[in-house]
N, C-alpha and C. Protein backbone atom coordinates (compact mmCIF):
# COMPACT_ATOMS: atom_id res chain seq x y z
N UNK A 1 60.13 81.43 87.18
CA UNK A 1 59.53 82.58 87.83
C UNK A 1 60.33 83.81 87.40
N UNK A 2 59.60 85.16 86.90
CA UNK A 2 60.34 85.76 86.61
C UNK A 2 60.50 86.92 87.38
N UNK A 3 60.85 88.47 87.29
CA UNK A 3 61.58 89.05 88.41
C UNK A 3 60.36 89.45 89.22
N UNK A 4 59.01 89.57 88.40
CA UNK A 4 57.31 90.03 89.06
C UNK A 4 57.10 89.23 90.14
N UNK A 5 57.50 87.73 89.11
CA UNK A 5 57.01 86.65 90.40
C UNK A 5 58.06 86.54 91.43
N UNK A 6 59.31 86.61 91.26
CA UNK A 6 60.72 86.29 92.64
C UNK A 6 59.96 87.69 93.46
N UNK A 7 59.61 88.94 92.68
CA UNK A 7 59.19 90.27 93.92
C UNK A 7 58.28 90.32 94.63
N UNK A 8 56.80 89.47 94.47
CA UNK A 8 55.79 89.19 94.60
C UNK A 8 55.89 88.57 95.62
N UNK A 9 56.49 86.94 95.43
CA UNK A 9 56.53 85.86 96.87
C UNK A 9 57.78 86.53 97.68
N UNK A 10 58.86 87.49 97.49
CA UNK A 10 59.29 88.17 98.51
C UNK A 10 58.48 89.09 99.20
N UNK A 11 57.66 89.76 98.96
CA UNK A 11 56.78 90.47 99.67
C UNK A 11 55.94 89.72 100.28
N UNK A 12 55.07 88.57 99.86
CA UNK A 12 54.41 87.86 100.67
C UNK A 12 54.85 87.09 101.50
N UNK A 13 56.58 86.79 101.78
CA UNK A 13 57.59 86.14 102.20
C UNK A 13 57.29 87.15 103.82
N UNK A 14 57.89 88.35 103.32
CA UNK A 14 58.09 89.61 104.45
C UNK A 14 56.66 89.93 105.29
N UNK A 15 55.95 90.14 104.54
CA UNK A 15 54.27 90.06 105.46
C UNK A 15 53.92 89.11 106.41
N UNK A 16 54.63 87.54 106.08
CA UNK A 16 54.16 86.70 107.29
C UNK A 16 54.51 86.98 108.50
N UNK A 17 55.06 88.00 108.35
CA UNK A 17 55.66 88.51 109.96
C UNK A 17 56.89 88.44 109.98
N UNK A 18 57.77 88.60 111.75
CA UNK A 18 58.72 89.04 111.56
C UNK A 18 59.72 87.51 111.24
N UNK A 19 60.68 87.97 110.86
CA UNK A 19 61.70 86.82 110.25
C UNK A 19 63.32 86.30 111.84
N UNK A 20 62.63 85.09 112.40
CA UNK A 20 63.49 84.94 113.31
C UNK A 20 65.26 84.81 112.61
N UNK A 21 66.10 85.43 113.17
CA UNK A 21 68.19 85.55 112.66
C UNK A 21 68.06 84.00 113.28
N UNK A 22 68.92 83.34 112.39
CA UNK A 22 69.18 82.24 112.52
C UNK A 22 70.60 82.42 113.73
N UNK A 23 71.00 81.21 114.46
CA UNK A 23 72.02 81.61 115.16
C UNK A 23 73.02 81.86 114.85
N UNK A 24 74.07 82.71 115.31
CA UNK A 24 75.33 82.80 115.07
C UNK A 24 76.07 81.67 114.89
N UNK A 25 77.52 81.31 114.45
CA UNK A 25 77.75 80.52 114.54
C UNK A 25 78.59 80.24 115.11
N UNK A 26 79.35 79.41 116.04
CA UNK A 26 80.60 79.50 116.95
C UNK A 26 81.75 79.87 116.20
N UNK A 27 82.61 80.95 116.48
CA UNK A 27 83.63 81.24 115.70
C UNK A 27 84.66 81.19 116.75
N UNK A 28 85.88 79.96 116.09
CA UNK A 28 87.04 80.00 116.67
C UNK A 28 87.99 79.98 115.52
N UNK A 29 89.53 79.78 116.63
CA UNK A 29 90.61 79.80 115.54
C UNK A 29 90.95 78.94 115.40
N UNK A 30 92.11 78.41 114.41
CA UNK A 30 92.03 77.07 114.38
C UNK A 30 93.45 76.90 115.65
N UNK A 31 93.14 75.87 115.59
CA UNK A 31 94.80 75.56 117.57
C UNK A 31 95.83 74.97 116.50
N UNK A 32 97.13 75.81 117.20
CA UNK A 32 98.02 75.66 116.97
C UNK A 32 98.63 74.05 116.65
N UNK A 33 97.32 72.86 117.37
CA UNK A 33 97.87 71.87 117.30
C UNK A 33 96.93 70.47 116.13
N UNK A 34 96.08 71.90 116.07
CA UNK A 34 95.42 70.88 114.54
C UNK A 34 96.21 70.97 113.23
N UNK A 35 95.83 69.84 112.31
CA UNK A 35 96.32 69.36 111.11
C UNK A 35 95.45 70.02 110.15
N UNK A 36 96.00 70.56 109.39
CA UNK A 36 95.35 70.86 108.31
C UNK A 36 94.55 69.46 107.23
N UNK A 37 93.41 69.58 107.00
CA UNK A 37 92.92 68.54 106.67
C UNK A 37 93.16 68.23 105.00
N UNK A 38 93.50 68.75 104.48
CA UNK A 38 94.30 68.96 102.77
C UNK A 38 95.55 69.45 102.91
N UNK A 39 96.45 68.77 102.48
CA UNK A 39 97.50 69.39 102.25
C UNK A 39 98.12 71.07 101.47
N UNK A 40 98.72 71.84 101.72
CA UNK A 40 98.90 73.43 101.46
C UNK A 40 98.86 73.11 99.97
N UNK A 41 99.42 72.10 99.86
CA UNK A 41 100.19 72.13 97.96
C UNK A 41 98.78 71.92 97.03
N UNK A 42 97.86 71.01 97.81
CA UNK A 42 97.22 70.13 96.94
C UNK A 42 95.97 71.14 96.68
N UNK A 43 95.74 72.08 97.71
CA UNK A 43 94.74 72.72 97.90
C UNK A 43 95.14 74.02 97.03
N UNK A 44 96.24 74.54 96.95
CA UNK A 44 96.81 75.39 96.30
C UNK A 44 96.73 75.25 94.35
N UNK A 45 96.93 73.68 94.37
CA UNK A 45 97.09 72.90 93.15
C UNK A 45 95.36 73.44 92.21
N UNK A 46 94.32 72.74 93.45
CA UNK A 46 93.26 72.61 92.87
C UNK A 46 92.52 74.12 93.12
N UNK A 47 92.55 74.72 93.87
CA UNK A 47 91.82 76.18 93.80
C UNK A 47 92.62 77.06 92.76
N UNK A 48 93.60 76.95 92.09
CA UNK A 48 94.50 77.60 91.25
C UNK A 48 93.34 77.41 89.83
N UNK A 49 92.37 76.22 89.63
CA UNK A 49 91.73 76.39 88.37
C UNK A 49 90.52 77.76 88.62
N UNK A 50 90.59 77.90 89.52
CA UNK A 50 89.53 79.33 89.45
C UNK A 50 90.38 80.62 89.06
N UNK A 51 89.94 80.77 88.16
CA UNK A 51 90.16 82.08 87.21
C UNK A 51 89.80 83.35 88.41
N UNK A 52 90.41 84.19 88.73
CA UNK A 52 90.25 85.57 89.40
C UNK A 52 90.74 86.92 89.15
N UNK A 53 90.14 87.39 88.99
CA UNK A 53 89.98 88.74 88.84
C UNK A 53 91.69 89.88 89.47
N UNK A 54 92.45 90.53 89.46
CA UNK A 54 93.32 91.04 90.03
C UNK A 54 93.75 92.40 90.46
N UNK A 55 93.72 93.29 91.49
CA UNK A 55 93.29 94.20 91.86
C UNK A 55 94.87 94.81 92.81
N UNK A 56 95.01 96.02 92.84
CA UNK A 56 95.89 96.56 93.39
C UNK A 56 94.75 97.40 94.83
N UNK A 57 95.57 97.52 95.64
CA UNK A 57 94.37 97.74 97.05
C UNK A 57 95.62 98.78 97.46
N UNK A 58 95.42 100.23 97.61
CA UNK A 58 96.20 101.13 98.18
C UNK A 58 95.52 101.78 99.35
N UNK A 59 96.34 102.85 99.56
CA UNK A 59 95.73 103.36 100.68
C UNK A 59 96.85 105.11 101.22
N UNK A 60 96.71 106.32 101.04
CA UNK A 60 97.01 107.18 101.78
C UNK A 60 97.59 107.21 103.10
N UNK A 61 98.89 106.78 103.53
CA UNK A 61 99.15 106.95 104.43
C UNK A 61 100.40 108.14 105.02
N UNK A 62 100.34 108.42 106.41
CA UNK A 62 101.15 109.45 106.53
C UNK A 62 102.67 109.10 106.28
N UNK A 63 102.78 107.86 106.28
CA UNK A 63 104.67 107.57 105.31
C UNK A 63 104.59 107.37 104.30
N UNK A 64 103.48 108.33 103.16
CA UNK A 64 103.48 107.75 101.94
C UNK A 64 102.58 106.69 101.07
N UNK A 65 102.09 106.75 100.18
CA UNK A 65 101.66 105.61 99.75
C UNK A 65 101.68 104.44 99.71
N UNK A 66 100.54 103.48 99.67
CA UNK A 66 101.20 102.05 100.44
C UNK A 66 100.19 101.37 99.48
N UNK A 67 100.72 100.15 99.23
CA UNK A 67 99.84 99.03 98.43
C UNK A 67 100.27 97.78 98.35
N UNK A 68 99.50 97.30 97.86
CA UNK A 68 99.78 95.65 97.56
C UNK A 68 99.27 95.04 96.55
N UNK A 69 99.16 93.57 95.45
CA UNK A 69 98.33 93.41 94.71
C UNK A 69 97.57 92.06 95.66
N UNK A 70 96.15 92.10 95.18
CA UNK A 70 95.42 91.64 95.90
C UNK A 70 94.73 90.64 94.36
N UNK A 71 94.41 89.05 94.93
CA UNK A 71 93.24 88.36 93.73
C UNK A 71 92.01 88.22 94.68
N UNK A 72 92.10 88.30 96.09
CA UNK A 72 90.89 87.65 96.31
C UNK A 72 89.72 89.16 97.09
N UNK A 73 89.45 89.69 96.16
CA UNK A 73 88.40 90.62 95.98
C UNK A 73 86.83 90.56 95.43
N UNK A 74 86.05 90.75 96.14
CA UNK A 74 84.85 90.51 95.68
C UNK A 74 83.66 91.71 96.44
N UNK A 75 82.57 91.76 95.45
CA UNK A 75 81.52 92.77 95.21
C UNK A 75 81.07 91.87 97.26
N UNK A 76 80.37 92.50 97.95
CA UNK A 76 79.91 91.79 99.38
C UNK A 76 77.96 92.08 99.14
N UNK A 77 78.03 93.30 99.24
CA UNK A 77 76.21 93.73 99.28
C UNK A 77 76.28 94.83 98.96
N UNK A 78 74.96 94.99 98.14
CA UNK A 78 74.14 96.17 97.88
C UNK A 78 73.85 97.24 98.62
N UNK A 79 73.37 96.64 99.66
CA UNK A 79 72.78 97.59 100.66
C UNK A 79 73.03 97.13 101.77
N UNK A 80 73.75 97.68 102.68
CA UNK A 80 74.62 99.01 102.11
C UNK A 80 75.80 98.48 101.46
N UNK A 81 76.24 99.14 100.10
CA UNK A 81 77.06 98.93 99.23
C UNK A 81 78.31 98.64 99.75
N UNK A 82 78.98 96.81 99.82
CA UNK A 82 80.21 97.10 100.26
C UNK A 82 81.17 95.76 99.60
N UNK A 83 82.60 95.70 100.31
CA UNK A 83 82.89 95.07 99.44
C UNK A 83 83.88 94.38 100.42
N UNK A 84 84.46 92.96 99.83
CA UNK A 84 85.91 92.45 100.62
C UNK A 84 86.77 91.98 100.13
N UNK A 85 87.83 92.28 100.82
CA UNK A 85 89.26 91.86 100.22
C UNK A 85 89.95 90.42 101.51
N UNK A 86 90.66 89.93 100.87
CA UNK A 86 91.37 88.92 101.63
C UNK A 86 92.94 89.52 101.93
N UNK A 87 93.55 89.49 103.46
CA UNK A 87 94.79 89.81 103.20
C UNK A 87 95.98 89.12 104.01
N UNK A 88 97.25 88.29 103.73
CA UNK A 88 97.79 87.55 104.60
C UNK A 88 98.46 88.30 105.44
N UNK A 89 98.02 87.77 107.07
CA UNK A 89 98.47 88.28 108.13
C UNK A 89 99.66 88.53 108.48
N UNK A 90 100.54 88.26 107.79
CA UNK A 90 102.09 88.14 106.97
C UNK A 90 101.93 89.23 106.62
N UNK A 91 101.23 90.27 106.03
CA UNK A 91 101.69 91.24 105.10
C UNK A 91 102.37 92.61 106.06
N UNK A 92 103.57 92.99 105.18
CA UNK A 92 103.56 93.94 106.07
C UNK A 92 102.80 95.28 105.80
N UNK A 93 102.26 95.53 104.17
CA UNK A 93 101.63 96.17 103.90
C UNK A 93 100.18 96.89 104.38
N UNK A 94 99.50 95.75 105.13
CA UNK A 94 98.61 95.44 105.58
C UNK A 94 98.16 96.86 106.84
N UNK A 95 99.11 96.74 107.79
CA UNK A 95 98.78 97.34 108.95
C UNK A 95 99.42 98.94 108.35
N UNK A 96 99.91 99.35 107.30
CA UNK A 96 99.66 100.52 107.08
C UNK A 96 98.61 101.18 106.38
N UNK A 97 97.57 100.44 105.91
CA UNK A 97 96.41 100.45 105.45
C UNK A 97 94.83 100.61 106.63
N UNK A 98 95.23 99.31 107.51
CA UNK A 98 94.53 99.77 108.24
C UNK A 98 94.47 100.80 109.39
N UNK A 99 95.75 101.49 109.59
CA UNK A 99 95.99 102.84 110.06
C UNK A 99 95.33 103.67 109.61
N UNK A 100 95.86 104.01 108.22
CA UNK A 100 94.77 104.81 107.19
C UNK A 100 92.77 104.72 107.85
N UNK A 101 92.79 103.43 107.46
CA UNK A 101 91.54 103.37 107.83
C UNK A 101 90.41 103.51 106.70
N UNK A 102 91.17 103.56 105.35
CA UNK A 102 90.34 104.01 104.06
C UNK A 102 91.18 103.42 102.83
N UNK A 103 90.97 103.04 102.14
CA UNK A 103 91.94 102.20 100.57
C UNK A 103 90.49 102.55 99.55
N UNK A 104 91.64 102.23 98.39
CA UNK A 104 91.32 102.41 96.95
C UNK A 104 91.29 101.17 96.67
N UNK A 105 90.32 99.88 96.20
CA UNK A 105 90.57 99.07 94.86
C UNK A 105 90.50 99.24 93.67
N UNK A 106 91.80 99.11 92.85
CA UNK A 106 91.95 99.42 91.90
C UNK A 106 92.11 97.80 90.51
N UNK A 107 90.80 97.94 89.95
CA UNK A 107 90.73 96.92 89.12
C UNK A 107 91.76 96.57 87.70
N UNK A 108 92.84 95.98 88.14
CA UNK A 108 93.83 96.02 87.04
C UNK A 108 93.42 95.76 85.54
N UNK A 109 93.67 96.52 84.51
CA UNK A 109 93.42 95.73 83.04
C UNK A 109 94.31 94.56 82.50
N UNK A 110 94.21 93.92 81.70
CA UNK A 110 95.12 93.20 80.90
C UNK A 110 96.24 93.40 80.69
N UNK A 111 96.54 94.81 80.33
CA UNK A 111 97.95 94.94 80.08
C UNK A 111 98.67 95.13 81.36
N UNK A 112 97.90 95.40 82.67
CA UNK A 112 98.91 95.64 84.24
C UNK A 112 99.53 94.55 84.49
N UNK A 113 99.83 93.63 84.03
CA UNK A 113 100.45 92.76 84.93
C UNK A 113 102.10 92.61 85.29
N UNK A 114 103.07 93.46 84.13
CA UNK A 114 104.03 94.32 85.41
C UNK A 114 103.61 95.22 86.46
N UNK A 115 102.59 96.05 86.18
CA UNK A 115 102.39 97.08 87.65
C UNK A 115 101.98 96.14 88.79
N UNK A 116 101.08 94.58 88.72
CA UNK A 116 100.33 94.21 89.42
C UNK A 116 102.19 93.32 89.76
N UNK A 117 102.95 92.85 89.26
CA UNK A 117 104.12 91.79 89.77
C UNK A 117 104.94 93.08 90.59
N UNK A 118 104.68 94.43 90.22
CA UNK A 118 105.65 95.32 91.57
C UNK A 118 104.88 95.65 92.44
N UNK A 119 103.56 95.55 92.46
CA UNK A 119 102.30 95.42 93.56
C UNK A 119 103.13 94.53 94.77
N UNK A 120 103.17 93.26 94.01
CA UNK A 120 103.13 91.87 94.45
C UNK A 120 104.48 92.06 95.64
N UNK A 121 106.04 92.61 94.90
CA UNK A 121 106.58 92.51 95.17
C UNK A 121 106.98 93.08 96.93
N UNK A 122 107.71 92.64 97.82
CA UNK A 122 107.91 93.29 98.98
C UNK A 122 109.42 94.26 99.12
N UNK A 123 109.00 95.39 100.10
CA UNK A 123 110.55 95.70 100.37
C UNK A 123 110.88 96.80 99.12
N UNK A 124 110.02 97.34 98.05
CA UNK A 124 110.25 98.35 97.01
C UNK A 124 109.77 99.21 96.88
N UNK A 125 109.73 100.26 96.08
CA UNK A 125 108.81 101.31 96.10
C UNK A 125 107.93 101.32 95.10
N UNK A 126 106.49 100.94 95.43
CA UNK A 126 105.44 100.50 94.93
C UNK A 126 104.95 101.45 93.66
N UNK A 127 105.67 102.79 94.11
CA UNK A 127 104.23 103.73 93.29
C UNK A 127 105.93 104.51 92.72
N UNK A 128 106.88 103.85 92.41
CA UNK A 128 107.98 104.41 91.70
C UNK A 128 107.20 104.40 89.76
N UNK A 129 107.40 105.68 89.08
CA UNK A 129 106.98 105.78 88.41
C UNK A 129 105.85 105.30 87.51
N UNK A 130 104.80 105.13 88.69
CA UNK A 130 103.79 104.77 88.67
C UNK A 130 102.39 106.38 88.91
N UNK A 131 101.40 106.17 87.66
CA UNK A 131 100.60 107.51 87.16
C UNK A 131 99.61 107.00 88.64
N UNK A 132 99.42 107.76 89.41
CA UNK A 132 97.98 108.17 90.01
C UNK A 132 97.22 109.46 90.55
N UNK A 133 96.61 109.20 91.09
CA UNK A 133 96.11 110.38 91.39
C UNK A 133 95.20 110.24 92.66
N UNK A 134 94.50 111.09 93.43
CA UNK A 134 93.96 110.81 95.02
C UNK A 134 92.44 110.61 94.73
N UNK A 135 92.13 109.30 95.46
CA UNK A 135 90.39 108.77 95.04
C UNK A 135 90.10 109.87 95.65
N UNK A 136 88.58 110.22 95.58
CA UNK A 136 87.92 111.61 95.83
C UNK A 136 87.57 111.31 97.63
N UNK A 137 87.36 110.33 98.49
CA UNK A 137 87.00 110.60 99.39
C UNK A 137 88.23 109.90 100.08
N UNK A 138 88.80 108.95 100.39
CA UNK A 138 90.01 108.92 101.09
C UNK A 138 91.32 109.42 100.65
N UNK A 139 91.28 109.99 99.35
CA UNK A 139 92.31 110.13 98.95
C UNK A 139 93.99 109.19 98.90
N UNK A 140 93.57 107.94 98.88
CA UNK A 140 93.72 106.35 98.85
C UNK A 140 94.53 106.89 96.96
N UNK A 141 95.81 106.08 96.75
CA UNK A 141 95.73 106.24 95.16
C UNK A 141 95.04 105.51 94.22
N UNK A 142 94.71 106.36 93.25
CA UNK A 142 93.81 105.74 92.24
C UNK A 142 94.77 105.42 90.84
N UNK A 143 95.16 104.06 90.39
CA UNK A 143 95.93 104.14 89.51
C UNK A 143 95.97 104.86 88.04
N UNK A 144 96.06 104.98 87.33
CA UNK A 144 96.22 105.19 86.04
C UNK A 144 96.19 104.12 85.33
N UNK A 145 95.10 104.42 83.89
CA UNK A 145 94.65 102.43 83.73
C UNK A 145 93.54 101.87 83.68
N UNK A 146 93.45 101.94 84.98
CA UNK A 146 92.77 100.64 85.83
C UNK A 146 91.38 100.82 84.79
N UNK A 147 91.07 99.62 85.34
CA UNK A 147 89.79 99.35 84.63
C UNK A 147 88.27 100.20 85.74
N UNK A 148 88.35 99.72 86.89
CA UNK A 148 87.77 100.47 87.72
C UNK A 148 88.40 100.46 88.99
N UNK A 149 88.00 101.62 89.78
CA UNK A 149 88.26 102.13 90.97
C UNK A 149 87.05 102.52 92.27
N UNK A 150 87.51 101.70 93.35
CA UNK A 150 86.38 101.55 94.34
C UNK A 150 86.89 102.33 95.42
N UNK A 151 86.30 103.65 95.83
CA UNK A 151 86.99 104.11 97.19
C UNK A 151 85.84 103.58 98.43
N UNK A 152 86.88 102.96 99.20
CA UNK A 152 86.52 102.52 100.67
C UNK A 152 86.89 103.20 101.88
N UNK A 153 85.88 103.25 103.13
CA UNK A 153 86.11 103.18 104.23
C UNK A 153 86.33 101.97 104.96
N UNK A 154 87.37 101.84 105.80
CA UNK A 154 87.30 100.12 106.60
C UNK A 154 85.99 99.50 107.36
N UNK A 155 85.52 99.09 107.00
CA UNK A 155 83.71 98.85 107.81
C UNK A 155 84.69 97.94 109.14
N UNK A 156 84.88 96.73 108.38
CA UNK A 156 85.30 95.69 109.63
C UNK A 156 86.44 94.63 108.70
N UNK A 157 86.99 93.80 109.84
CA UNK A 157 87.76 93.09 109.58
C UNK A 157 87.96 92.02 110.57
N UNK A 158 87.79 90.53 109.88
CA UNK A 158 87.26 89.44 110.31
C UNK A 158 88.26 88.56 110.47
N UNK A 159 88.46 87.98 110.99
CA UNK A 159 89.45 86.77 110.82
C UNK A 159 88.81 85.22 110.15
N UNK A 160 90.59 84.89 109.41
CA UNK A 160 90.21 83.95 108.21
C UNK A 160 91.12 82.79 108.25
N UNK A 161 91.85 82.13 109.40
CA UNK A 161 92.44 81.22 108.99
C UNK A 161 93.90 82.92 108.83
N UNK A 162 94.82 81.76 108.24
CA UNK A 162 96.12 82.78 108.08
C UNK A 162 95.69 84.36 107.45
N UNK A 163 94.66 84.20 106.86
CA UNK A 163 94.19 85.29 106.25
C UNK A 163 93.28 86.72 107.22
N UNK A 164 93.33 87.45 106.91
CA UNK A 164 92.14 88.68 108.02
C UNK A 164 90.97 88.65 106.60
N UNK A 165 89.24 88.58 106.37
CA UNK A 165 88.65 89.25 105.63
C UNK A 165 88.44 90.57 105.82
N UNK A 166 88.74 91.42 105.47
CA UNK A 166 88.60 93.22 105.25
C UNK A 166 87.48 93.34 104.38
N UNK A 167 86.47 94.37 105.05
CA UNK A 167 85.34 94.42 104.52
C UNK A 167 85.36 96.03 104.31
N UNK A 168 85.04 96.60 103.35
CA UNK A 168 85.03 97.84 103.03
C UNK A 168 83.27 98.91 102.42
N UNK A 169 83.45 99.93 103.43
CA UNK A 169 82.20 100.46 102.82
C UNK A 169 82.14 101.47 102.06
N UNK A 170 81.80 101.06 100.64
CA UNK A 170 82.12 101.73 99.70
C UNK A 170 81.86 103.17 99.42
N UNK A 171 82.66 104.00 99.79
CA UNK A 171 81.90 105.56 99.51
C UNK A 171 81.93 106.21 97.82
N UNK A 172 82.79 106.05 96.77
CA UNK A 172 83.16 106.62 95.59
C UNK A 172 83.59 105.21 95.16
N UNK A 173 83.06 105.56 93.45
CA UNK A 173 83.39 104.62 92.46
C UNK A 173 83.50 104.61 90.92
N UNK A 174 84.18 104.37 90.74
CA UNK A 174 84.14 104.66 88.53
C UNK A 174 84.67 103.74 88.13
N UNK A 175 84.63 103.50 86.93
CA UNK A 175 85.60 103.13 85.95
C UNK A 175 86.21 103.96 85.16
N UNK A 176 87.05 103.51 84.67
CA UNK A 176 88.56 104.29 84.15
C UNK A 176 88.11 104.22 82.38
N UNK A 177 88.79 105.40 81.87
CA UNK A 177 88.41 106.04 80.28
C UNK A 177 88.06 104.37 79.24
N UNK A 178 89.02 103.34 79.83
CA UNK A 178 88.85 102.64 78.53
C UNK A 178 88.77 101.27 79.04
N UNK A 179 87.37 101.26 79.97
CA UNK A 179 86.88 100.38 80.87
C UNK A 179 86.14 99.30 80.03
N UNK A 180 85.28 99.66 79.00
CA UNK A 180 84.48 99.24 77.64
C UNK A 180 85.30 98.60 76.46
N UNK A 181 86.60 99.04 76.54
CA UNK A 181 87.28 98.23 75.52
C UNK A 181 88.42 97.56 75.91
N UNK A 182 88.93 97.80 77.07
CA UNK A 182 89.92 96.55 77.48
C UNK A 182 89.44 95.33 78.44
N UNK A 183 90.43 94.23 78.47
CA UNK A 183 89.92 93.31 79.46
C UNK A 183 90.41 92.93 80.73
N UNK A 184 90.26 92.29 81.83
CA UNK A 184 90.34 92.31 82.78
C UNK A 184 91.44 91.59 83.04
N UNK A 185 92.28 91.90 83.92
CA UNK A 185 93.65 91.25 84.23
C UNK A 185 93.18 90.13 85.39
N UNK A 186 93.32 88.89 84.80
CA UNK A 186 92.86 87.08 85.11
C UNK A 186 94.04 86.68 85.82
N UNK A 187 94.11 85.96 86.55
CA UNK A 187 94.92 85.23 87.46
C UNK A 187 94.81 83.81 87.50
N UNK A 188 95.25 82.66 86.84
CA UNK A 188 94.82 81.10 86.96
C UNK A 188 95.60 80.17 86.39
N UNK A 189 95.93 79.39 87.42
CA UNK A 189 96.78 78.43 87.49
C UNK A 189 98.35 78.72 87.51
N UNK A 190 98.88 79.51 88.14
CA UNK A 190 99.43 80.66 88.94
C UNK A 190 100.23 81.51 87.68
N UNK A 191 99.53 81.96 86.76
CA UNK A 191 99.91 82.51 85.76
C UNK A 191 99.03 83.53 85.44
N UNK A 192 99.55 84.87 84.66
CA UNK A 192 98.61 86.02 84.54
C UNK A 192 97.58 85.12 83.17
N UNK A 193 96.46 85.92 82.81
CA UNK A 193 96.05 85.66 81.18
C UNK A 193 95.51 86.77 80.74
C-alpha cells in the first residue's frame, strides 16, 4: 500500500466515528524489595550492541552553564513537535536544568568525542574552553560543531525506573555549517565509533 492508499484507509479509519483512548495503564514504582529480573551486568552486556546516537543536553542557568552528555535521546512526535531524553536520577546535573526549565540538544559529530568524555565527566567545568553560543529561544548553549541543535522547553517529565524520561517541546532547531559532510558521533559496545 502506498502513501495514497496508508492516507485513504486513515481517513476512512477517522470517519467511522469517534475513536474510544484505550486505558491508561497502572503506573507504579518498582519496591524497594523487588529483584531485578536480569541481572545489571548482563543487561548492560546485551543492550550495549545497539549503536546510539550521542548528544550533549545543556541548559542556561543562573550559576552558569550546565550540561551533561546524554546517548539516550530520541525524535518523540510530530505534532506537536517534541522530543526525549533519558536522565539518571543520580545526576547532579540534572536538577539544574530543570530549574532552567528550557535545554539545548546538541547532536555531537564524530570528531566530539573528547568534548562528549568532559560532558560525561562530573565535578568540572563543562564549557572550559569550549566554543558556544545562546540557542535563540532559551538561550540554553549551543555548541560549536555539533551536527544539529534542538532548542527545548521542559513539556514533562516521567519517571523511569532509576532513570526520569524528560520530554521536551521543541521551540528552535538547525543543523550546524557541516551537518552534510560529517558523521554522527555512535556510541556501542561501550566504546565511541
Amino acid at each position: 500500500m502506498g502513501h495514497a492508499g496508508m492516507a485513504a484507509a486513515a481517513v476512512r479509519y477517522l470517519r467511522a466515528g469517534p475513536v474510544e483512548p484505550l486505558p491508561r495503564p497502572e503506573l507504579r514504582c518498582v519496591r524497594e524489595d523487588e529483584r531485578a529480573p536480569v541481572e545489571q551486568g548482563e543487561f548492560r552486556r546485551v543492550l550495549g550492541n545497539f549503536a546510539s546516537g550521542v548528544t550533549a543536553v545543556t541548559a542556561a542557568t543562573p550559576d552558569g552553564p550546565a550540561g551533561f552528555a546524554c546517548q539516550s535521546f530520541s525524535a518523540l512526535s510530530l505534532d506537536p513537535p517534541l522530543v526525549a531524553f533519558m536522565v539518571g536520577r543520580t545526576s547532579t546535573t540534572w536538577p539544574r536544568i530543570a530549574r532552567a526549565g528550557a535545554f539545548c540538544v546538541n547532536v555531537l559529530s564524530a570528531s566530539q568525542g573528547p568534548l562528549c568524555r568532559a560532558f560525561a565527566a562530573s565535578g568540572t567545568d563543562k564549557f572550559a574552553g569550549v566554543d558556544h553560543d545562546p540557542a535563540p529561544v532559551s538561550g540554553a548553549p549551543r555548541l560549536a560543531g555539533t551536527l544539529a541543535w534542538i532548542d527545548c522547553t521542559i513539556h514533562a517529565v516521567h519517571t523511569g525506573g532509576d532513570h526520569l524520561i524528560v520530554v521536551g517541546r521543541v521551540d528552535a532547531l538547525g543543523t550546524g555549517p557541516d551537518a552534510d559532510d560529517d558523521l554522527p558521533l555512535l556510541f556501542h559496545k561501550g566504546r565511541f565509533l
